[in-house]
Protein backbone atom coordinates (compact mmCIF):
# COMPACT_ATOMS: atom_id res chain seq x y z
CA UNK A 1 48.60 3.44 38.21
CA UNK A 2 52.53 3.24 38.65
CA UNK A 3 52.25 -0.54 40.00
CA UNK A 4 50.48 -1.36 36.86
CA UNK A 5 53.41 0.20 34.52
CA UNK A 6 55.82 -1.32 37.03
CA UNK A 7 54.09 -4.68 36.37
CA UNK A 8 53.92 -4.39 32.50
CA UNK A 9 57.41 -3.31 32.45
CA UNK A 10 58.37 -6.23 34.70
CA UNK A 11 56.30 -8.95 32.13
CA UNK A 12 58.13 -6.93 29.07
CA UNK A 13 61.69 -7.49 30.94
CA UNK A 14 60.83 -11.17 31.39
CA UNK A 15 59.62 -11.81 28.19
CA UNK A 16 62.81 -10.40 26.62
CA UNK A 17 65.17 -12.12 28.94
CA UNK A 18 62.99 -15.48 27.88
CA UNK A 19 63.63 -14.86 24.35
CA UNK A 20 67.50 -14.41 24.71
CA UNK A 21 67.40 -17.54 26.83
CA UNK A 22 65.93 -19.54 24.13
CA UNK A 23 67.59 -18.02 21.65
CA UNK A 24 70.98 -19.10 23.73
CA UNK A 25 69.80 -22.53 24.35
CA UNK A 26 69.25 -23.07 20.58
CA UNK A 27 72.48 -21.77 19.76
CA UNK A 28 74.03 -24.68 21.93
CA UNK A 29 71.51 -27.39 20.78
CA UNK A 30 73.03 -26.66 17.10
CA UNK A 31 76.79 -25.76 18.27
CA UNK A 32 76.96 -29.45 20.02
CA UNK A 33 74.69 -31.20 16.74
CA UNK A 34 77.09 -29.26 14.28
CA UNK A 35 79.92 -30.44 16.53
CA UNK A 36 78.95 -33.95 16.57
CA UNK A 37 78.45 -34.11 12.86
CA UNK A 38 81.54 -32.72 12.26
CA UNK A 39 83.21 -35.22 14.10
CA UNK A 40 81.35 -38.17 12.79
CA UNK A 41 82.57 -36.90 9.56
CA UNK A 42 86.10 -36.53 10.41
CA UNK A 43 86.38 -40.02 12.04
CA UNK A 44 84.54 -41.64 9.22
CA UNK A 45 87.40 -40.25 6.89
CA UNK A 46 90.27 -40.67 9.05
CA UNK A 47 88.97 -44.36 9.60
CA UNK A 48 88.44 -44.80 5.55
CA UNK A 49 91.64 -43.89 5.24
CA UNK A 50 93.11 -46.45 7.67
CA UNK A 51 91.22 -49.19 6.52
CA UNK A 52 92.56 -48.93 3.03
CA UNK A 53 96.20 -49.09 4.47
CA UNK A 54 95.86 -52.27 5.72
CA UNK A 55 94.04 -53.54 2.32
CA UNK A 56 96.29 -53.28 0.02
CA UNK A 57 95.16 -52.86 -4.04
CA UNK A 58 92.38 -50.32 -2.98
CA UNK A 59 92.94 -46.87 -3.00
């Protein structure tokens, strides 16, 4: 009888440790997405912005 509460308490362990595993590994998928949009963003303006210095009449 105490194996088989060992064993469920084992499988609840895992199961919990599984969740916060996924749960970190999402959290990184969207940190490095978020990051790369950001930067896409930021490089499309800074770029904008240099491109129009070397055309003059356009704001």
């Amino acid at each position: 009888m105490l194996w088989i509460a060992l064993v469920l308490l084992l499988a609840l362990a895992a199961g919990v440790l599984g969740t916060l595993l996924e749960v970190a590994l999402w959290a990184l998928v969207l940190l490095v997405v978020g990051s790369a949009l950001v930067g896409l963003v930021a490089w499309r303006a800074v770029s904008s912005r240099a491109g129009s210095a070397h055309r003059p009449g356009r704001p």
